[in-house]
Protein backbone atom coordinates (compact mmCIF):
# COMPACT_ATOMS: atom_id res chain seq x y z
CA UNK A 1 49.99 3.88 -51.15
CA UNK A 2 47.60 1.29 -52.37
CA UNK A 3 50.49 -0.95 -54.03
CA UNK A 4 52.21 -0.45 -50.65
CA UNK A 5 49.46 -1.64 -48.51
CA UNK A 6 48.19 -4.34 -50.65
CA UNK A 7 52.01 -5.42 -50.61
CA UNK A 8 51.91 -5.50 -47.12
CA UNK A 9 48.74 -7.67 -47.13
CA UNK A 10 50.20 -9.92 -49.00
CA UNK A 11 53.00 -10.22 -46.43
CA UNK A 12 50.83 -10.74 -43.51
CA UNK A 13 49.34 -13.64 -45.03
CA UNK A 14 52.10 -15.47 -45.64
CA UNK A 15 53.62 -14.58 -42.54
CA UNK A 16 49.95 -16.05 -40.91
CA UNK A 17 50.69 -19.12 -43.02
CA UNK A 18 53.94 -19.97 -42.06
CA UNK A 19 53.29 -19.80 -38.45
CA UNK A 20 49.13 -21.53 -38.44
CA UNK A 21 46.36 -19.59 -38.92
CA UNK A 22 43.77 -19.61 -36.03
CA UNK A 23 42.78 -23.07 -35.49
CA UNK A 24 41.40 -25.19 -32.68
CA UNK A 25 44.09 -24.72 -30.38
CA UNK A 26 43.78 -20.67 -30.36
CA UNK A 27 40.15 -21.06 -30.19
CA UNK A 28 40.39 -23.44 -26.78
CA UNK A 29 42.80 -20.74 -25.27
CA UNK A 30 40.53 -18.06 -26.08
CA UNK A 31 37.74 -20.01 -24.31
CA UNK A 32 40.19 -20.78 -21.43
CA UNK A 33 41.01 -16.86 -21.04
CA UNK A 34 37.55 -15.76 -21.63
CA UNK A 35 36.83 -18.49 -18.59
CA UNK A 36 40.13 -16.80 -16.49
CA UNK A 37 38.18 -13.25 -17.24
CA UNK A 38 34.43 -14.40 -16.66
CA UNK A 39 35.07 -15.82 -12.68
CA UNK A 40 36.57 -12.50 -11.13
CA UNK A 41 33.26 -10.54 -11.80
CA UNK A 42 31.28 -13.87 -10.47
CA UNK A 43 33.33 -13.32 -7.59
CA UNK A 44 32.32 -9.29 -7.35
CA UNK A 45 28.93 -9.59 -7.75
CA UNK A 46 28.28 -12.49 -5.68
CA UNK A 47 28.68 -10.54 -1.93
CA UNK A 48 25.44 -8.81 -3.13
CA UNK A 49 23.92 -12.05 -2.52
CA UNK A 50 25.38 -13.82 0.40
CA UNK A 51 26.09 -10.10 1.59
CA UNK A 52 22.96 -8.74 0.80
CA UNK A 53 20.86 -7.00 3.80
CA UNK A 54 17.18 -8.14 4.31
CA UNK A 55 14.75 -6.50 5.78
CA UNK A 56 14.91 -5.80 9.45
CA UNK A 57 13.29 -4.67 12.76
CA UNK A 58 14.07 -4.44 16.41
CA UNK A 59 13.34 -8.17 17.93
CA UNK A 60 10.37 -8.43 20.84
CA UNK A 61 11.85 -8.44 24.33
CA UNK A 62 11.19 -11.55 25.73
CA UNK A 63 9.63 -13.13 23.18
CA UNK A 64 11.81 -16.26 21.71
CA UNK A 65 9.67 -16.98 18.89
CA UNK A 66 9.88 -13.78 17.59
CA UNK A 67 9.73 -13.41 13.29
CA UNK A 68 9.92 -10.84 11.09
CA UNK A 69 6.89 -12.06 9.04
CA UNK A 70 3.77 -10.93 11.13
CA UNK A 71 2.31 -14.38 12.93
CA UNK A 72 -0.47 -13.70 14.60
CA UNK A 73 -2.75 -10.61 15.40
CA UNK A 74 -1.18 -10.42 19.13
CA UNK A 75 1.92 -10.65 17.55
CA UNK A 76 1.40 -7.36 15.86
CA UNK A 77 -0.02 -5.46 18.58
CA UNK A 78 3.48 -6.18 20.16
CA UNK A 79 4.95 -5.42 17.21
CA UNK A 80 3.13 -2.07 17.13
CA UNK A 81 3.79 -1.36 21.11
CA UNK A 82 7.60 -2.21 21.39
CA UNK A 83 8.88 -1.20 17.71
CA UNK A 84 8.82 2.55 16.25
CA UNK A 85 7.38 3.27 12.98
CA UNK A 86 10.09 4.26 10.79
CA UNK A 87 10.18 8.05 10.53
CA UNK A 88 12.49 7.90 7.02
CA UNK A 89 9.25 7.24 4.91
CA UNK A 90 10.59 4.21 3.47
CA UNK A 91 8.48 2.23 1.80
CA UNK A 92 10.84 -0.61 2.27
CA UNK A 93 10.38 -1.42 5.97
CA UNK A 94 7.46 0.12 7.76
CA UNK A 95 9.38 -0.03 11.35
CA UNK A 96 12.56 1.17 12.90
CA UNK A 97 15.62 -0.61 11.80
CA UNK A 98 17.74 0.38 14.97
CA UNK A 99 15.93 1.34 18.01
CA UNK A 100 13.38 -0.36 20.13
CA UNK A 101 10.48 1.38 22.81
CA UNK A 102 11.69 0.75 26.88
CA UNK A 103 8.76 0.88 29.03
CA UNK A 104 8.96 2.19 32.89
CA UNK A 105 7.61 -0.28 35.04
CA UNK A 106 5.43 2.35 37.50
CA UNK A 107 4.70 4.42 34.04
CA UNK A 108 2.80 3.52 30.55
CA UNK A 109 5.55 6.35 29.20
CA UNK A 110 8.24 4.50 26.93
CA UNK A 111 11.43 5.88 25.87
CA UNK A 112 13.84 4.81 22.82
CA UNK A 113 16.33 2.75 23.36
CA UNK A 114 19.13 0.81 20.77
CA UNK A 115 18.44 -2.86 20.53
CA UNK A 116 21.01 -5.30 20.14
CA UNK A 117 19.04 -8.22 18.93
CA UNK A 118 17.53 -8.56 15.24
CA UNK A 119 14.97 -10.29 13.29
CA UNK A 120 15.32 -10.65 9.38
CA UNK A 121 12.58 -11.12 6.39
CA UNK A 122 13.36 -15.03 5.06
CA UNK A 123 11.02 -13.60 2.00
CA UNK A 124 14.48 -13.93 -0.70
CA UNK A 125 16.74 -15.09 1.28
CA UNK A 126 16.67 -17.91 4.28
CA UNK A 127 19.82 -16.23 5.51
CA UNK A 128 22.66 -13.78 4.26
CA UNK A 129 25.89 -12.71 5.91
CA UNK A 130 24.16 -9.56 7.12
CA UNK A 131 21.77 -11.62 9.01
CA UNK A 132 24.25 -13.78 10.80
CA UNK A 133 26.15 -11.45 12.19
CA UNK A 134 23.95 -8.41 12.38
CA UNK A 135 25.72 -6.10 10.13
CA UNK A 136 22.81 -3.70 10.50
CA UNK A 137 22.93 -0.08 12.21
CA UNK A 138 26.25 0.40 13.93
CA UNK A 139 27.49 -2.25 12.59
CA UNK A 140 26.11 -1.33 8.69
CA UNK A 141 29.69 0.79 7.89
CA UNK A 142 31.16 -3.34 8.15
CA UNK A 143 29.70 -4.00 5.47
CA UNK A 144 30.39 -1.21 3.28
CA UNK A 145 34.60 -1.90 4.42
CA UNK A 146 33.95 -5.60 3.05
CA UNK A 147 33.30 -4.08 -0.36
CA UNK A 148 35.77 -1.23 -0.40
CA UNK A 149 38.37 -4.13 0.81
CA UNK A 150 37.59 -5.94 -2.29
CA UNK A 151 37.64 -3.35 -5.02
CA UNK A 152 41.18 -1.86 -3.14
CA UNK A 153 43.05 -5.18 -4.44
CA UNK A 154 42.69 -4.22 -7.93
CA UNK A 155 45.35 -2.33 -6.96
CA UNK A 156 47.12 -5.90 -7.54
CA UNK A 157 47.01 -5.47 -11.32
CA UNK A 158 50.82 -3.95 -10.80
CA UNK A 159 51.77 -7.15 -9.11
CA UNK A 160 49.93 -9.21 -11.83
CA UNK A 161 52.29 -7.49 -14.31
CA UNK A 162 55.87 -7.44 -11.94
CA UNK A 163 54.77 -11.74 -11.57
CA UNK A 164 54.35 -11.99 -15.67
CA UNK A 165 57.54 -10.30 -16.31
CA UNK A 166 59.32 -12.80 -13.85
CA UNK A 167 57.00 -16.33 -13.89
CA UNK A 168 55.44 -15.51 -17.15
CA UNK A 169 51.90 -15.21 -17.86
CA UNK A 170 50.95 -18.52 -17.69
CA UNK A 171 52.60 -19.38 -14.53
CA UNK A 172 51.51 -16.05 -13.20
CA UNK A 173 47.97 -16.94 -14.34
CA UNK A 174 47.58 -20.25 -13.00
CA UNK A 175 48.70 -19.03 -9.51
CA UNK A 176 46.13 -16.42 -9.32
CA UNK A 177 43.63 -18.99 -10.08
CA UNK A 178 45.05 -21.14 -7.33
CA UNK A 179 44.97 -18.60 -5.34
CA UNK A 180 41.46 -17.81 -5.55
CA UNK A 181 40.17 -20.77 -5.37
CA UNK A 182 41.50 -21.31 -2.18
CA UNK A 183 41.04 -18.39 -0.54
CA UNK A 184 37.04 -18.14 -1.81
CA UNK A 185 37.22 -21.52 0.23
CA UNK A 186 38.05 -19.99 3.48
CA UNK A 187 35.76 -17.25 3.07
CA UNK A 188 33.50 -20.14 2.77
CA UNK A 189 35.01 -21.32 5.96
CA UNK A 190 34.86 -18.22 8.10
CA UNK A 191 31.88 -17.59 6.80
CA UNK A 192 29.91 -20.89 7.79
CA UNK A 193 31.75 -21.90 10.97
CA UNK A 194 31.12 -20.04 14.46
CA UNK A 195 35.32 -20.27 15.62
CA UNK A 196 36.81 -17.71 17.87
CA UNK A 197 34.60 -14.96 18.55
CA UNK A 198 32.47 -12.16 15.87
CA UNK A 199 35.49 -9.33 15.96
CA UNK A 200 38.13 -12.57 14.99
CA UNK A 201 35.75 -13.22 12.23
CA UNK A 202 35.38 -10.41 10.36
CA UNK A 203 38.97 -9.34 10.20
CA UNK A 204 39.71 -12.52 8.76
CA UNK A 205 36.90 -11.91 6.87
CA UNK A 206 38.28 -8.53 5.74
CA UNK A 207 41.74 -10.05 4.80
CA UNK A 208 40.55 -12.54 2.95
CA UNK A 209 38.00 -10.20 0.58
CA UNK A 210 41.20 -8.19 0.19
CA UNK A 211 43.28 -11.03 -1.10
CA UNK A 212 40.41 -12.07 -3.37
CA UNK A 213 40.18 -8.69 -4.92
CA UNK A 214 44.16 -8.53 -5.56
CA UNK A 215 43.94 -12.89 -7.04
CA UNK A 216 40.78 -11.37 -9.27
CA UNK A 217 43.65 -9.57 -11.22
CA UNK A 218 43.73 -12.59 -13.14
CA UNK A 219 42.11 -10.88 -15.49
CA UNK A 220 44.53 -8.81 -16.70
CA UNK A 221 46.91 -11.52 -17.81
CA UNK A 222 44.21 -13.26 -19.10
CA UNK A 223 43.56 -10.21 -21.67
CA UNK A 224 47.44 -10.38 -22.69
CA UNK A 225 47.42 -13.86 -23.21
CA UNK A 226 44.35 -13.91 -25.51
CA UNK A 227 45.78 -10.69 -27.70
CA UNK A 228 48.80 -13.00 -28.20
CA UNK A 229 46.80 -15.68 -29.49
């Protein structure tokens, strides 16, 4: 078994010789498909920054300068008259994310009411796409479908494989990267431009993070390319 094996050693080698052994070439296309593998999970991970949710309250009724951060001491005693404490316990946010006090005009009695206008902590972030467009309380579940959206194209790793059997890998490569770049741009886009109105924006915003997650399957031809090396 040994003669056999050290035979077939042997055979390998020159087989490695005849054809090149790894050289500079094979080493730039294992840096180019390491590169092709790398950007799909910079692309995952970075909605839990731009998509990340800050913390939140209820804003002031009529009161247009209104901040999260606490300004002044009558700022927080209306703070403390027109926004709940939060009953979860959190130590996260000391108020209610979600529902705001309504006072009777001929009574001092207040009852609970749902706002519909926010004010974000700027402490990490200046802004975030949960912050422009109040993906908070009803609207949270939005958020969570952005994701789901996302991680549903890998499904897409069966067209990655139809495409390399019919462009070939490389082709089939370089259109997925194509393809993401230019559809990370107009997430960019929709993201950063007030067109059409909120409900027009987040389907496209939807389609778009659904796309991304089926171009991410880059990947996977990436990995075949590099064992061919």
């Amino acid at each position: 078994m040994s003669k056999k094996m050290s035979r077939l050693n042997k055979q390998t080698e020159e087989i490695f010789k005849q054809i090149g052994e790894f050289g500079p070439y094979q080493l730039f296309v294992f840096i180019l498909v390491g590169i092709l593998s790398f950007e799909p999970a910079l692309v995952a991970y970075s909605f839990s920054f731009y998509g990340a949710t800050p913390n939140h309250r209820c804003k002031i009724p009529n009161y247009e300068n209104d901040t999260y951060e606490i300004q002044s001491e009558y700022h927080k005693q209306l703070i403390d008259k027109y926004i709940p404490k939060s009953k979860s316990g959190s130590f996260k946010n000391e108020y209610d994310y979600c529902n705001l006090k309504a006072f009777n005009q001929n009574s001092s009695n207040s009852t609970l009411i749902k706002c519909d206008k926010w004010v974000y902590s700027k402490k990490y972030f200046e802004s975030t796409l949960t912050s422009d467009w109040n993906l908070v309380c009803d609207n949270a579940p939005k958020r969570s479908l952005f994701s789901t959206l996302y991680f549903s194209g890998s499904y897409g790793v069966l067209l990655s494989g139809i495409l390399s059997d019919k462009l070939g890998r490389k082709k089939t490569a370089y259109l997925f990267v194509v393809s993401n770049a230019i559809l990370n741009v107009g997430l960019f886009f929709v993201m950063s431009h007030n067109f059409g109105n909120q409900n027009l924006r987040e389907i496209l915003f939807g389609v778009l993070r659904l796309l991304i997650g089926i171009a991410a399957n880059v990947y996977a031809t990436a990995v075949v390319i590099g064992k061919k090396i």
